[in-house]
N, C-alpha and C. Protein backbone atom coordinates (compact mmCIF):
# COMPACT_ATOMS: atom_id res chain seq x y z
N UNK A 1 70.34 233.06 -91.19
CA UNK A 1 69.10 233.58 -91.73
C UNK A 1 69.09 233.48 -93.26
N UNK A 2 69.87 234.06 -93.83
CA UNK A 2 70.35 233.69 -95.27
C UNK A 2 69.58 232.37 -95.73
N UNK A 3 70.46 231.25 -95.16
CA UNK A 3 70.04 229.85 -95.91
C UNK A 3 68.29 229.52 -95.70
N UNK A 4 67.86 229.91 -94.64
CA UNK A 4 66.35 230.00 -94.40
C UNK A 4 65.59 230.51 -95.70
N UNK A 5 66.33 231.53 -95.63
CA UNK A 5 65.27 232.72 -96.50
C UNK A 5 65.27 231.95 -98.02
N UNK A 6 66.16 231.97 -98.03
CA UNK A 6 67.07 230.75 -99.41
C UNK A 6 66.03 230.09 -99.76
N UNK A 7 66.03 229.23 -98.60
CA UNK A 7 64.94 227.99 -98.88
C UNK A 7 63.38 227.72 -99.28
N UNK A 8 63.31 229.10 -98.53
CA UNK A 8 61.90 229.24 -98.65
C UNK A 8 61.45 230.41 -99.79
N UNK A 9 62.20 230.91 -100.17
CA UNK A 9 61.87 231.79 -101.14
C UNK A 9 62.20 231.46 -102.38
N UNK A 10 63.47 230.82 -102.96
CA UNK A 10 64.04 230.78 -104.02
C UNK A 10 63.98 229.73 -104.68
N UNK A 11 63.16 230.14 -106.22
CA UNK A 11 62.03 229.31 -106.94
C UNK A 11 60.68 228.97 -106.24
N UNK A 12 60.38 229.61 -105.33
CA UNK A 12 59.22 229.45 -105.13
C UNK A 12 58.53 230.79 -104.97
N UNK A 13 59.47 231.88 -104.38
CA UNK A 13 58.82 232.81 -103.94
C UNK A 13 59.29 234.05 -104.77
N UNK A 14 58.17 234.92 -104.79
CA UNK A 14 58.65 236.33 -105.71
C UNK A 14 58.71 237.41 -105.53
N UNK A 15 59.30 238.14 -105.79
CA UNK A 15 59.40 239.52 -105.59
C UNK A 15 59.30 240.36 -106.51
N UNK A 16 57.96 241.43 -106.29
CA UNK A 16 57.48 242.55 -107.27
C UNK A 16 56.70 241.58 -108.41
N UNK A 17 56.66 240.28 -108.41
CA UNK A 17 55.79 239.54 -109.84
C UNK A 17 57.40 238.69 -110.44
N UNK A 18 58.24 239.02 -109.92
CA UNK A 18 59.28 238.11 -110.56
C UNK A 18 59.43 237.08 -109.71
N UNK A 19 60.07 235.78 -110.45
CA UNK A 19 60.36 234.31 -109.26
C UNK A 19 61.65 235.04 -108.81
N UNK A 20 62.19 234.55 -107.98
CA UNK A 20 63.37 234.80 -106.97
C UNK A 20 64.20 233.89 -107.15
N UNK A 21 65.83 234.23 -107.98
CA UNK A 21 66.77 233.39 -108.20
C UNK A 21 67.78 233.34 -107.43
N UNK A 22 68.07 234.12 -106.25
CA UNK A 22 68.61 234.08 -105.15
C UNK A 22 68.81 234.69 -104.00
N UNK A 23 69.25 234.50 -103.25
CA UNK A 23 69.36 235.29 -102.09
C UNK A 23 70.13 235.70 -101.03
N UNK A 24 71.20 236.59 -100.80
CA UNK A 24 72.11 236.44 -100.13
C UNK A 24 72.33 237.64 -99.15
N UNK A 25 73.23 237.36 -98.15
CA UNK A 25 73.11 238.73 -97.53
C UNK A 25 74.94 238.97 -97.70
N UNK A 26 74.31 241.00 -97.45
CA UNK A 26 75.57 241.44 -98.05
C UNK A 26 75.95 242.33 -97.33
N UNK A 27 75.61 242.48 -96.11
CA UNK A 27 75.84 242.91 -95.22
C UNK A 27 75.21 242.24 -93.55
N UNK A 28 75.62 242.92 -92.74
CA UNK A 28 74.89 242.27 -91.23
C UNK A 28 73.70 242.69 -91.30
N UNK A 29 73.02 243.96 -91.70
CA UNK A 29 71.76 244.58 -92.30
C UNK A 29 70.88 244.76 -93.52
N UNK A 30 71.65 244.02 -94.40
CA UNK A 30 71.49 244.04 -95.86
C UNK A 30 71.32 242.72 -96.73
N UNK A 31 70.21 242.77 -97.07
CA UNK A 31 69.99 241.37 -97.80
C UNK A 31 69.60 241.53 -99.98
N UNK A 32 70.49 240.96 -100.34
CA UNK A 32 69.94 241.19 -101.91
C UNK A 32 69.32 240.10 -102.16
N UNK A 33 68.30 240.38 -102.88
CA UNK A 33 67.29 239.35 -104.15
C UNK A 33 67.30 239.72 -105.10
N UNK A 34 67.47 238.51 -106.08
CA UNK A 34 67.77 238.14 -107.30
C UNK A 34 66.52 237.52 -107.72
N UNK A 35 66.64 238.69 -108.83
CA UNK A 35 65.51 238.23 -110.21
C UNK A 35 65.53 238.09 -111.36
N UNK A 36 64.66 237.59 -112.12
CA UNK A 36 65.61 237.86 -113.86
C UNK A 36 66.10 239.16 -114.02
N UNK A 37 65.13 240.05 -113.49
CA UNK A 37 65.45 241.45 -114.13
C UNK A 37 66.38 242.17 -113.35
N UNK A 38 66.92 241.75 -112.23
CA UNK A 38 67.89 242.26 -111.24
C UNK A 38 68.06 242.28 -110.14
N UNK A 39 68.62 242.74 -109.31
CA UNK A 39 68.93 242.30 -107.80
C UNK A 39 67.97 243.64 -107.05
N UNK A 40 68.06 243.39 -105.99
CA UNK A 40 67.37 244.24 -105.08
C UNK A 40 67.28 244.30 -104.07
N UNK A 41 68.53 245.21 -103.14
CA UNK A 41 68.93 244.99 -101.86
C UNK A 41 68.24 245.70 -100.84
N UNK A 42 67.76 245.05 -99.78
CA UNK A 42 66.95 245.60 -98.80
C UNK A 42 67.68 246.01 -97.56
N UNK A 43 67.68 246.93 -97.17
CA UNK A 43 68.53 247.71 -96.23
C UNK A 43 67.40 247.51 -94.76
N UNK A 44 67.73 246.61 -94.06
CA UNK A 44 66.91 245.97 -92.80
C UNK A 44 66.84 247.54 -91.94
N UNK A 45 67.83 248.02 -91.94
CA UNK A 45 67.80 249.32 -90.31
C UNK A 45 66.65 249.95 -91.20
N UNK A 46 66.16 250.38 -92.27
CA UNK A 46 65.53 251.17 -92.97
C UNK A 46 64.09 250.59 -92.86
N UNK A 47 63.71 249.32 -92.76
CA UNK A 47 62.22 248.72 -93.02
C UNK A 47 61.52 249.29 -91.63
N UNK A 48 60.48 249.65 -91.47
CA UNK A 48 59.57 249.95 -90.55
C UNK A 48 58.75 248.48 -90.85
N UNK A 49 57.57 248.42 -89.80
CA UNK A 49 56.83 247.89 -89.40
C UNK A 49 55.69 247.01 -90.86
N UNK A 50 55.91 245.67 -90.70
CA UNK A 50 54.78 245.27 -91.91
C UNK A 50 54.49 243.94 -91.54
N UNK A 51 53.55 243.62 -92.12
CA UNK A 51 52.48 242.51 -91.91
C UNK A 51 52.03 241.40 -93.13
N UNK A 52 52.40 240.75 -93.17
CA UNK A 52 51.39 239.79 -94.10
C UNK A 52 50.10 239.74 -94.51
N UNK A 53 49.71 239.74 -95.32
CA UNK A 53 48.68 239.85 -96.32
C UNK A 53 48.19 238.62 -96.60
N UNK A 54 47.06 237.63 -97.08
CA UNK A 54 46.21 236.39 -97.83
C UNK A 54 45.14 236.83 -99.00
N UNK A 55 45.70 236.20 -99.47
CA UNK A 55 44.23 236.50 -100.65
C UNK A 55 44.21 235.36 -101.57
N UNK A 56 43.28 234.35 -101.39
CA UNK A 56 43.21 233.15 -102.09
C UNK A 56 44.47 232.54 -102.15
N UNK A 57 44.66 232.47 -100.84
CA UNK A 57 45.81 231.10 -101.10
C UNK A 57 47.18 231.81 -101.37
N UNK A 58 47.20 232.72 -101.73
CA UNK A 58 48.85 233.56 -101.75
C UNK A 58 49.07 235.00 -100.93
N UNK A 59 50.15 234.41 -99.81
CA UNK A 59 50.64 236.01 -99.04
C UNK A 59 51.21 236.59 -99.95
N UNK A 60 51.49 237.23 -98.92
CA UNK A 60 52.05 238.57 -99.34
C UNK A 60 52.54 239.06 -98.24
N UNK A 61 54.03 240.05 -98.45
CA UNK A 61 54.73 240.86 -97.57
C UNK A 61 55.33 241.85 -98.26
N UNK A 62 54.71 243.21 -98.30
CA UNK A 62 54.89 244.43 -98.15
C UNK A 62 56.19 244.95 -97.28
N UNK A 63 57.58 245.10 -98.18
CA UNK A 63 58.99 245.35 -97.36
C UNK A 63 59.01 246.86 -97.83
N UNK A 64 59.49 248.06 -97.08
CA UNK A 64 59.61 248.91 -97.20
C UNK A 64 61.09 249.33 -96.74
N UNK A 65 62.26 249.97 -97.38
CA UNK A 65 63.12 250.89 -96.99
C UNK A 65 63.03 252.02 -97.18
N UNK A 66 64.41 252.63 -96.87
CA UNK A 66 64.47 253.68 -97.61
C UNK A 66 64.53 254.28 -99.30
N UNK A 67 64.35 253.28 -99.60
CA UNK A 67 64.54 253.56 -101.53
C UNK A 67 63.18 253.22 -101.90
N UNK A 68 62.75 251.84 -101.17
CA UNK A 68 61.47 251.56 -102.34
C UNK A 68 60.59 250.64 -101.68
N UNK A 69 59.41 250.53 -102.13
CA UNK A 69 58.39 249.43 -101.45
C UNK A 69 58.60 248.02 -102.80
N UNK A 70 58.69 247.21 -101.57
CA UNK A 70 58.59 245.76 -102.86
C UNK A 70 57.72 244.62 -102.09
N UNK A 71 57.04 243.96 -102.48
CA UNK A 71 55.97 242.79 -102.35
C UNK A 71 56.50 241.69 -102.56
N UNK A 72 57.10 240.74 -101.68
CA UNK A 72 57.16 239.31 -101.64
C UNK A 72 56.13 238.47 -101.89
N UNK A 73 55.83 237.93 -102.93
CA UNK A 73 54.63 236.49 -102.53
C UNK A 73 54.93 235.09 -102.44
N UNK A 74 54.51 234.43 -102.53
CA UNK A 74 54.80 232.89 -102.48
C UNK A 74 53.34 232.53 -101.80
N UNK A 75 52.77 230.84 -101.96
CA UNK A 75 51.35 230.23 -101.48
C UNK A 75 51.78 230.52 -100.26
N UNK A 76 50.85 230.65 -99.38
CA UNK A 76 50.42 230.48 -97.68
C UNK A 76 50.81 228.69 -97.35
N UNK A 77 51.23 229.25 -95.90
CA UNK A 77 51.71 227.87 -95.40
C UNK A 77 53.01 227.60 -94.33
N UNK A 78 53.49 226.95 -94.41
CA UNK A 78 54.34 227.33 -92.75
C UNK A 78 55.72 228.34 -93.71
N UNK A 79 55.75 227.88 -95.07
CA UNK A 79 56.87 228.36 -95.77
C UNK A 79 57.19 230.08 -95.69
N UNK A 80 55.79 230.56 -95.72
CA UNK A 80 55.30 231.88 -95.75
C UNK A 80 55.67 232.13 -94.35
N UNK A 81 55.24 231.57 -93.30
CA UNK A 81 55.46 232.23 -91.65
C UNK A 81 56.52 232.21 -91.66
N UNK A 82 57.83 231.51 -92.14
CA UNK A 82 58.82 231.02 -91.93
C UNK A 82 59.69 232.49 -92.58
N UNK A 83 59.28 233.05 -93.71
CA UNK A 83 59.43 233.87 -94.41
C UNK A 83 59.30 235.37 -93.27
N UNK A 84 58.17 235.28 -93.02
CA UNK A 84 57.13 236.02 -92.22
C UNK A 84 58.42 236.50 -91.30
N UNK A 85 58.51 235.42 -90.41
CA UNK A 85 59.51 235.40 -88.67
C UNK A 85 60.86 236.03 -89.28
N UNK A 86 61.26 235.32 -90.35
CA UNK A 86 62.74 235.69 -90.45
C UNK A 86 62.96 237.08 -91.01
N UNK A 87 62.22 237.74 -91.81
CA UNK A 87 62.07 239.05 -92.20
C UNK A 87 62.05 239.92 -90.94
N UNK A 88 61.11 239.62 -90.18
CA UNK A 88 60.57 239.63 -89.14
C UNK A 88 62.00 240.14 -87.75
N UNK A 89 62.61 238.92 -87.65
CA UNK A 89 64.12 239.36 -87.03
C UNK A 89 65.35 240.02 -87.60
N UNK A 90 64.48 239.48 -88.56
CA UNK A 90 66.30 240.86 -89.56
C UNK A 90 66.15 242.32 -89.25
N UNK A 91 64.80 242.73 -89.65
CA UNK A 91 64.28 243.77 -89.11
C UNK A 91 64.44 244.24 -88.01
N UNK A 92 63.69 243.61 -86.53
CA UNK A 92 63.81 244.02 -85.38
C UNK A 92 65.50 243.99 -85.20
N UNK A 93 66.32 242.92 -85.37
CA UNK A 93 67.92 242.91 -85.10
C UNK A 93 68.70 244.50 -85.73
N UNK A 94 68.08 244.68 -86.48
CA UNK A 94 68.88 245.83 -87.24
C UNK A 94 68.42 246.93 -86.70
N UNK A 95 67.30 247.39 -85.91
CA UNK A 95 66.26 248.24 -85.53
C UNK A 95 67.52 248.88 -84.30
N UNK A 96 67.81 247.99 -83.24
CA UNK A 96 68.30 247.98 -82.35
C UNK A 96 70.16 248.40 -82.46
């Protein structure tokens, strides 16, 4: 999942208004993103339920844990679903 997310997010895709300089996971539930201004690890068992967003040509995904809400964007396109699904199973996998 890692190298996916990798691909499709990093330099292209952003988080909170910053580009995304990397992405790695740091745990079986835990994924950090890298920005200029710092990392920001998302704790998967913690995200509830979210959906993708469009608005002229750029999604959006609304990630929620327990610490903080943060907004992924990047243009619409299979890159975004791809984004979408894999968030998508990290989530449900960790849920369980």
């Amino acid at each position: 999942m890692n190298d996916a997310l990798k691909r499709e997010l990093v330099g292209i895709g952003k988080l909170d208004g910053q580009l995304l300089s990397g992405v790695r996971m740091t745990g079986r539930c835990s994924t950090a993103f890298v920005t200029a201004t710092g990392t920001i690890t998302v704790n998967w068992t913690k995200v509830g339920n979210f959906a993708g967003e469009l608005d002229k040509g750029v999604a959006s995904l609304a990630i929620a844990d327990d610490k903080a809400r943060h907004v992924f964007t990047r243009a619409d396109g299979p890159g975004f679903r791809r984004v979408d699904s894999g968030m998508g199973l990290l989530s449900d996998d960790c849920q369980s």
